[in-house]
Protein backbone atom coordinates (compact mmCIF):
# COMPACT_ATOMS: atom_id res chain seq x y z
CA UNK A 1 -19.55 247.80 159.42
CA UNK A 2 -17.00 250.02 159.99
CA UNK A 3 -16.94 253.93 160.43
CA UNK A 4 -13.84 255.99 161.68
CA UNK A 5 -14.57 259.64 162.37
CA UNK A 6 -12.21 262.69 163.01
CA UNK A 7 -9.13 260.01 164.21
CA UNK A 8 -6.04 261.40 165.19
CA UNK A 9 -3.00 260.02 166.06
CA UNK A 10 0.63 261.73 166.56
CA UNK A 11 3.82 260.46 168.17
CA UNK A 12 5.82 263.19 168.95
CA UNK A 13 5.84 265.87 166.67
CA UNK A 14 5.17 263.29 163.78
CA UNK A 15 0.91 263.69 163.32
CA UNK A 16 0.57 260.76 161.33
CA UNK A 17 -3.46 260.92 161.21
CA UNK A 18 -5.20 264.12 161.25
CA UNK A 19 -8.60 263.69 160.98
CA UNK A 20 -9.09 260.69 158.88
CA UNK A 21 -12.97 259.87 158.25
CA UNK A 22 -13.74 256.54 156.59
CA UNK A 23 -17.11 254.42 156.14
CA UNK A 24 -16.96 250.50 155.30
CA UNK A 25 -19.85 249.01 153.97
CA UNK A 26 -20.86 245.60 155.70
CA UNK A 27 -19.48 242.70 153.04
CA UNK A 28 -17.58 245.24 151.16
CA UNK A 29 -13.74 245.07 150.20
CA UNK A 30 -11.90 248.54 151.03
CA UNK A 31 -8.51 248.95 150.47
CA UNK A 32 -6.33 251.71 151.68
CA UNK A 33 -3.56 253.12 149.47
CA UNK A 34 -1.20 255.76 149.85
CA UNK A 35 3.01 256.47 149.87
CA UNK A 36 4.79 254.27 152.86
CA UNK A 37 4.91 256.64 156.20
CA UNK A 38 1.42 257.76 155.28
CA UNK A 39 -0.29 255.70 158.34
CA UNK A 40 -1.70 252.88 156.90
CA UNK A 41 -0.60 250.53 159.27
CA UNK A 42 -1.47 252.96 162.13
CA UNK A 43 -4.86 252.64 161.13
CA UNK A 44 -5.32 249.33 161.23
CA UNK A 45 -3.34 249.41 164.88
CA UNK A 46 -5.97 251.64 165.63
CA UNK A 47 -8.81 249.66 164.85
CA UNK A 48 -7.43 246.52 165.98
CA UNK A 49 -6.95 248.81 169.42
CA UNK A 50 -3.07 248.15 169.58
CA UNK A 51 -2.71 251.80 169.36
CA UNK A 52 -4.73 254.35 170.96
CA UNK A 53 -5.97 257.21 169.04
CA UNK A 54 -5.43 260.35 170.54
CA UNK A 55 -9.51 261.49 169.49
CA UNK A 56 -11.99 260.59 167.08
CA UNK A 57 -14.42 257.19 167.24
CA UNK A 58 -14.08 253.89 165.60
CA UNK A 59 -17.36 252.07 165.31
CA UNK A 60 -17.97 248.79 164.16
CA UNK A 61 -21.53 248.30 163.50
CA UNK A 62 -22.76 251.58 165.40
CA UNK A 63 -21.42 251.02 168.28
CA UNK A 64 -17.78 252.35 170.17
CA UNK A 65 -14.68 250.21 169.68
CA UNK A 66 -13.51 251.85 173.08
CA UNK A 67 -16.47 250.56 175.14
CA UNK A 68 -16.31 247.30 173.87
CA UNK A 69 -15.47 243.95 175.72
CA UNK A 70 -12.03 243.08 174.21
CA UNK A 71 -11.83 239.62 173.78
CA UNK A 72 -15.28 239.67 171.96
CA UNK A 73 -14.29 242.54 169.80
CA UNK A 74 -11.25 240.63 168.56
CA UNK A 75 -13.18 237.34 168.33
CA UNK A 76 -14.84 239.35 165.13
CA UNK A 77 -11.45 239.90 163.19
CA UNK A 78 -9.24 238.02 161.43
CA UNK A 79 -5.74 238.93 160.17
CA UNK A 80 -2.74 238.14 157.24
CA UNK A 81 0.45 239.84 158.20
CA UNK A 82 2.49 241.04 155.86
CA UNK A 83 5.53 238.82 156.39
CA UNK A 84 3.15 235.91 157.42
CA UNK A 85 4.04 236.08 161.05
CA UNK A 86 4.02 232.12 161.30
CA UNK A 87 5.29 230.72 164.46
CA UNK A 88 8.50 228.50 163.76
CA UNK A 89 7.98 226.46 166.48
CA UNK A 90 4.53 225.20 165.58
CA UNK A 91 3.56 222.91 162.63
CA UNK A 92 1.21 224.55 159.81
CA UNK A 93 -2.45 223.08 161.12
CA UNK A 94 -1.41 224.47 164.71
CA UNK A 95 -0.92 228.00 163.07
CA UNK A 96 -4.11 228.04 161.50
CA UNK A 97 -5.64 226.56 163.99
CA UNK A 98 -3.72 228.79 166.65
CA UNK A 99 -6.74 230.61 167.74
CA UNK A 100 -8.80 227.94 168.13
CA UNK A 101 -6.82 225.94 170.38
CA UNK A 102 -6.61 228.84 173.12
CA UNK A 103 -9.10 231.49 174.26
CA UNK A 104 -12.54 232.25 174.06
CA UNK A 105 -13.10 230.44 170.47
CA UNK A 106 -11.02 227.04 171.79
CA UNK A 107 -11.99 223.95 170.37
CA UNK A 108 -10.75 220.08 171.00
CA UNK A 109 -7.84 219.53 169.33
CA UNK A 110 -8.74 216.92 167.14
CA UNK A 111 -12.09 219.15 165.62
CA UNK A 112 -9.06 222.37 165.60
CA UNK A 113 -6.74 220.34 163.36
CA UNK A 114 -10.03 218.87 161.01
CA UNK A 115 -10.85 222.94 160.52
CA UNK A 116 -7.58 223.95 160.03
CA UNK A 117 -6.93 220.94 157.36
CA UNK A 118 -10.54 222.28 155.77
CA UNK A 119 -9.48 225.87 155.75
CA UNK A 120 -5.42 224.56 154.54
CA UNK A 121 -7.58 222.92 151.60
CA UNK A 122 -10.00 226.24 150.94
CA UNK A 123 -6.46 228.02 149.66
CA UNK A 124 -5.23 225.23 147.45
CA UNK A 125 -3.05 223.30 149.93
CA UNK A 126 -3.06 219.44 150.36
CA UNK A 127 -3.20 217.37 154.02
CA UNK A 128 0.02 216.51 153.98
CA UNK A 129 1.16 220.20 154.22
CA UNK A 130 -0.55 220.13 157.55
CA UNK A 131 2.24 218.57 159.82
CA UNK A 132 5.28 220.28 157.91
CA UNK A 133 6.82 223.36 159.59
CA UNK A 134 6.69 227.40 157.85
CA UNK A 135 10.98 226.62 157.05
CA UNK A 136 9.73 224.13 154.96
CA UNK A 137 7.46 226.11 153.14
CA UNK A 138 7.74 228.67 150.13
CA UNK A 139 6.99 232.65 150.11
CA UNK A 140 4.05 231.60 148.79
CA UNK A 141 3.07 228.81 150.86
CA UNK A 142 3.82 230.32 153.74
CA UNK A 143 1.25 233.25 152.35
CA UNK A 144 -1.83 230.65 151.93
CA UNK A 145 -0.98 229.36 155.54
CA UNK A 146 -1.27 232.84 156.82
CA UNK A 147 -4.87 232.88 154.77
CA UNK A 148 -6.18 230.01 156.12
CA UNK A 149 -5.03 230.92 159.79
CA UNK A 150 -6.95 234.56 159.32
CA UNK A 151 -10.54 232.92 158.24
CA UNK A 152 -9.53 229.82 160.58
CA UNK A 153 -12.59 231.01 162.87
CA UNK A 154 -14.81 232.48 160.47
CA UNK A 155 -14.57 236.20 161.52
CA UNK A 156 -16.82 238.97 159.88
CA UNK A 157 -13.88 241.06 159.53
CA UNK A 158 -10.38 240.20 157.82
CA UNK A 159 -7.37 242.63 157.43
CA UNK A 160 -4.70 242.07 154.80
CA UNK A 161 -1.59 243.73 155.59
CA UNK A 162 0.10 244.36 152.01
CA UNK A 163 -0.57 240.94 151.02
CA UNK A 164 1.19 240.13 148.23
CA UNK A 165 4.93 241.69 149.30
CA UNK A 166 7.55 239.51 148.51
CA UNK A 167 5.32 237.28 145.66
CA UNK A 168 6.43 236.87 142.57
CA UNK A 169 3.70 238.15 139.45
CA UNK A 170 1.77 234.97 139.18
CA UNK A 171 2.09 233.87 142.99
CA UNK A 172 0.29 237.64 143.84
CA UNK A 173 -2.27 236.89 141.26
CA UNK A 174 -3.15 233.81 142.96
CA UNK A 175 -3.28 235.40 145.84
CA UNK A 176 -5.37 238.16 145.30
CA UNK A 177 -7.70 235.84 143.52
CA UNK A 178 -8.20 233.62 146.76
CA UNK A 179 -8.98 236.69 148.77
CA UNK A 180 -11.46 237.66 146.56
CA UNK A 181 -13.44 234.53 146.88
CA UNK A 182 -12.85 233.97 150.25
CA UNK A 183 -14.45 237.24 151.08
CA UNK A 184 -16.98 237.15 148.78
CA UNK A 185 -17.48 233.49 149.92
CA UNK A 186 -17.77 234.10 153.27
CA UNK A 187 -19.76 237.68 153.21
CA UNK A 188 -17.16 239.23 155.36
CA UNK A 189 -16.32 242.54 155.25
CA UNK A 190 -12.40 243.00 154.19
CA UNK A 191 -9.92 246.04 154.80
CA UNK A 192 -6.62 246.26 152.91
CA UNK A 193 -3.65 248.00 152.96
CA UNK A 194 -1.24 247.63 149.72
CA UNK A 195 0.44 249.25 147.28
CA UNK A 196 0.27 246.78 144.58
CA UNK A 197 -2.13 248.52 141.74
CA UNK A 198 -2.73 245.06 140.41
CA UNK A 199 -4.14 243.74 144.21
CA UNK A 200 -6.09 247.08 144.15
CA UNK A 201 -7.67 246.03 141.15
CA UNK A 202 -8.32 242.60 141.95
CA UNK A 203 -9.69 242.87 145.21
CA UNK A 204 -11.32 245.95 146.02
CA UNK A 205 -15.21 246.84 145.91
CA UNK A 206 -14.15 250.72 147.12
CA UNK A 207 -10.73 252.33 147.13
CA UNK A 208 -9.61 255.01 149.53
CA UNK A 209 -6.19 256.90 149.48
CA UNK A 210 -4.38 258.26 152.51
CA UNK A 211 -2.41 261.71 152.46
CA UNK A 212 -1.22 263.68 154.76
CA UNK A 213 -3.11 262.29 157.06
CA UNK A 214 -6.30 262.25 155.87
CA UNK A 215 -8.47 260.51 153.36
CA UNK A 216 -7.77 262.68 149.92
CA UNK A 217 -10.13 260.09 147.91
CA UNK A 218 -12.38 257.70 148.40
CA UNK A 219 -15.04 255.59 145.63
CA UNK A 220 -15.70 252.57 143.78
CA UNK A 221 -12.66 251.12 142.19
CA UNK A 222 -13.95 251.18 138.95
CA UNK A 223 -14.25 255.37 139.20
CA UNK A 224 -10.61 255.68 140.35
CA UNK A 225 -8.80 255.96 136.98
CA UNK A 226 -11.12 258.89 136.25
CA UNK A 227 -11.35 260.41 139.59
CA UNK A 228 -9.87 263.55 138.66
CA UNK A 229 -8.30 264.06 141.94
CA UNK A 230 -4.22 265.36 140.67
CA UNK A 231 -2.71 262.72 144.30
CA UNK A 232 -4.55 259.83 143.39
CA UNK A 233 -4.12 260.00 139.89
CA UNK A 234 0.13 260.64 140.48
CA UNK A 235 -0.24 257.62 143.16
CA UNK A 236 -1.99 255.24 140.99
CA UNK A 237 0.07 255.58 137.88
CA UNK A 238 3.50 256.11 139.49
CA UNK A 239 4.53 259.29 138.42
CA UNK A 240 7.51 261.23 139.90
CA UNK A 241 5.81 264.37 138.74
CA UNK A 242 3.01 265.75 140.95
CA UNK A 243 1.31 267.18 144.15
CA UNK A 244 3.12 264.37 146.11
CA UNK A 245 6.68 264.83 146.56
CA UNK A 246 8.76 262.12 146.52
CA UNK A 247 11.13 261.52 149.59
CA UNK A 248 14.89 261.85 148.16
């Protein structure tokens, strides 16, 4: 579904990405690991074409993200921020529905809020949540609404920006349980960024790690404890001891 080759990015003297090559299987889970400053979110900028690379190709399903029509290419993605990113000002159906109420995937209003109450009830919250405002909502709350918003129009891709920060233990777990279903669920294919182990774990078909710009390991989740590679093994099990130096 998704294939990056040879991308590059630098701002200033800072080359974040040097070359990073990276193939997501359609209705597969990848997440992205790595130290913070690493690129992770540059990436997904990249992909999402709110930064330009400075060379390589990102396809998405064979063909070149740079040729495409942008409001169609968007149409296909869906996003949770990592901080939620609600708007204040609007009422919880009217941020899940936001996308549906405007652009090229706008709906009446009265079907918008029906979807948006069907998607509020898909991550565990009740109709009545639907007219409240994000200020009157928990961390965790405010998390689900940010869920239901990103599969609000049913896109084949979703992107989860570390999505458990700021969750307590059990509120994470949760969470990274309803992603899993929802993707599964829905057949979409899902890229993550974290670097909660335990979300790794939960959600992830394939892992990759990003170093130094590049990808220094990718596989199957279930061969990353015995991957043998001396970064992701320091990375996944926290040690201060290793090929990656920590920043002091």
């Amino acid at each position: 579904m998704i294939e990056l080759v040879d991308l590059h990015k630098a701002f200033g003297a800072n080359r974040v990405l040097r070359g990073v090559n990276l193939h997501v299987p359609k209705g597969k889970s990848m997440v992205i690991i790595g130290g913070s400053g690493t690129g992770k979110s540059v990436l997904l900028k990249c992909i999402l074409g709110l930064v330009k690379p400075d060379a390589g190709q990102i396809l998405i399903q064979g063909k070149d993200t740079a040729k495409a029509d942008r409001d169609a290419f968007l149409a296909r993605f869906g996003m949770l921020f990592q901080g939620g990113a609600l708007f204040d000002s609007l009422s919880v159906w009217q941020n899940v529905a936001f996308r549906l109420l405007r652009g090229t995937q706008k709906r009446p209003r009265a079907e918008a809020r029906e979807i948006a109450i069907e998607k509020l009830r898909r991550v565990g919250l009740k109709p009545e949540v639907a007219d409240l405002y994000p200020a009157e909502l928990s961390g965790g709350m405010q998390k689900r609404v940010g869920l239901a918003r990103a599969i609000a129009a049913d896109p084949e891709i979703i992107f989860f920006d570390e999505p458990t920060t700021g969750l307590d233990p059990i509120m994470a777990g949760v969470i990274n349980e309803l992603i899993r279903e929802i993707v599964v669920e829905m057949g979409a294919t899902a890229m993550t960024i974290t670097h909660d182990m335990s979300s790794v774990r939960a959600i992830a078909d394939d892992v990759a790690m990003l170093h130094d710009g590049v990808i220094q390991w990718t596989g199957p989740v279930g061969r990353m404890d015995a991957s043998g590679d001396p970064y992701l093994d320091q990375f996944i099990h926290g040690r201060a001891e290793g090929p990656i130096e920590a920043v002091r």
